[in-house]
Protein backbone atom coordinates (compact mmCIF):
# COMPACT_ATOMS: atom_id res chain seq x y z
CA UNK A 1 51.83 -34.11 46.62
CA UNK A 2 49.20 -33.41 49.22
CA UNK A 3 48.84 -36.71 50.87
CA UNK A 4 52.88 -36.60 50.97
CA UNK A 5 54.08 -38.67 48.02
CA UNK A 6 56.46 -37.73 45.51
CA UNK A 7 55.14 -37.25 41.94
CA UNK A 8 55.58 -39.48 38.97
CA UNK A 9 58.56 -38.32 36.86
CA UNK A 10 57.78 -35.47 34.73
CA UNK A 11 54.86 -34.43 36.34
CA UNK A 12 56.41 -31.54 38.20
CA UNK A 13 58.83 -29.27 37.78
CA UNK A 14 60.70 -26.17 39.48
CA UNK A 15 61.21 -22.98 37.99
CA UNK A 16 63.90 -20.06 39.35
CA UNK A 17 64.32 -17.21 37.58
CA UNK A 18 67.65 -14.76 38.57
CA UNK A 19 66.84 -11.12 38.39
CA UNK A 20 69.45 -11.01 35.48
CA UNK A 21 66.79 -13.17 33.28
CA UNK A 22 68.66 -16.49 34.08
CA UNK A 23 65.90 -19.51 34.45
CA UNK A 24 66.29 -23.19 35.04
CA UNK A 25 63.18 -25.59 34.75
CA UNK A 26 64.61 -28.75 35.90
CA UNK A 27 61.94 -31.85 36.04
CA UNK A 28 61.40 -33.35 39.69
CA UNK A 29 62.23 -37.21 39.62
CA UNK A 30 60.38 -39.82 40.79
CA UNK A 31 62.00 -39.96 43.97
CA UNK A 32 60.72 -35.47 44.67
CA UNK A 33 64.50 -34.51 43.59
CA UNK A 34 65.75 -31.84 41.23
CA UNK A 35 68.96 -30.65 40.81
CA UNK A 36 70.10 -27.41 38.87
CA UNK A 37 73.76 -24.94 38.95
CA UNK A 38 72.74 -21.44 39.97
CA UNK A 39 75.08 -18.74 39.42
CA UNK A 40 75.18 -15.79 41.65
CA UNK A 41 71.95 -14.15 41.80
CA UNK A 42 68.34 -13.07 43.57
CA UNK A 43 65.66 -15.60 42.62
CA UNK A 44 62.18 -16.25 42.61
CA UNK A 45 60.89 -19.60 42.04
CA UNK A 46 57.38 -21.64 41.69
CA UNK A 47 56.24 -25.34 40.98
CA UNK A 48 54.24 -26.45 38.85
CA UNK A 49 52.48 -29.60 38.00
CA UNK A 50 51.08 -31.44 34.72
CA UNK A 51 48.30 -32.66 36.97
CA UNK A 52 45.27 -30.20 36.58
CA UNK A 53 44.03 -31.70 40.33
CA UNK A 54 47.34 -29.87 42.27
CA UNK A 55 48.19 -26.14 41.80
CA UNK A 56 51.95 -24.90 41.74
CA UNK A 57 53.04 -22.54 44.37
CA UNK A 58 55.54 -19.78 44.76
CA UNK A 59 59.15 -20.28 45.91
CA UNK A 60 60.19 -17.24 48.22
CA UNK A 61 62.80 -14.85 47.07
CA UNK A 62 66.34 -15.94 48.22
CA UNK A 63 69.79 -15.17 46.90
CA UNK A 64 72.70 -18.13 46.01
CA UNK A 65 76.17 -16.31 46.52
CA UNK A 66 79.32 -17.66 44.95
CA UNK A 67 81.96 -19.69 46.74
């Protein structure tokens, strides 16, 4: 959050999207952690929160390689 807390569970999430069309949109916990397997791919990413007073905001592009 802006003043540097973590959100209240559910509130945000984090979405990646491969350029094959694979997409995870794990929750963030209460604690600001998300966790989520991503195969082999180029993503692009944003957050987004519940809370109409805080905007999301893009991820940049990176790639996850195997191994």
């Amino acid at each position: 959050m802006p003043n540097g807390s973590v959100p209240s569970f559910g509130v945000a999430t984090v979405s990646l999207k491969g350029s094959s069309g694979f997409e995870q949109r794990p929750i963030v916990d209460s604690s600001g952690l998300f966790s989520m397997y991503l195969p082999a791919d180029t993503y692009n990413g944003e957050i987004f929160s519940i809370d109409p007073r805080y905007g999301g905001m893009a991820i940049a592009p990176f790639s996850v390689t195997s191994g």
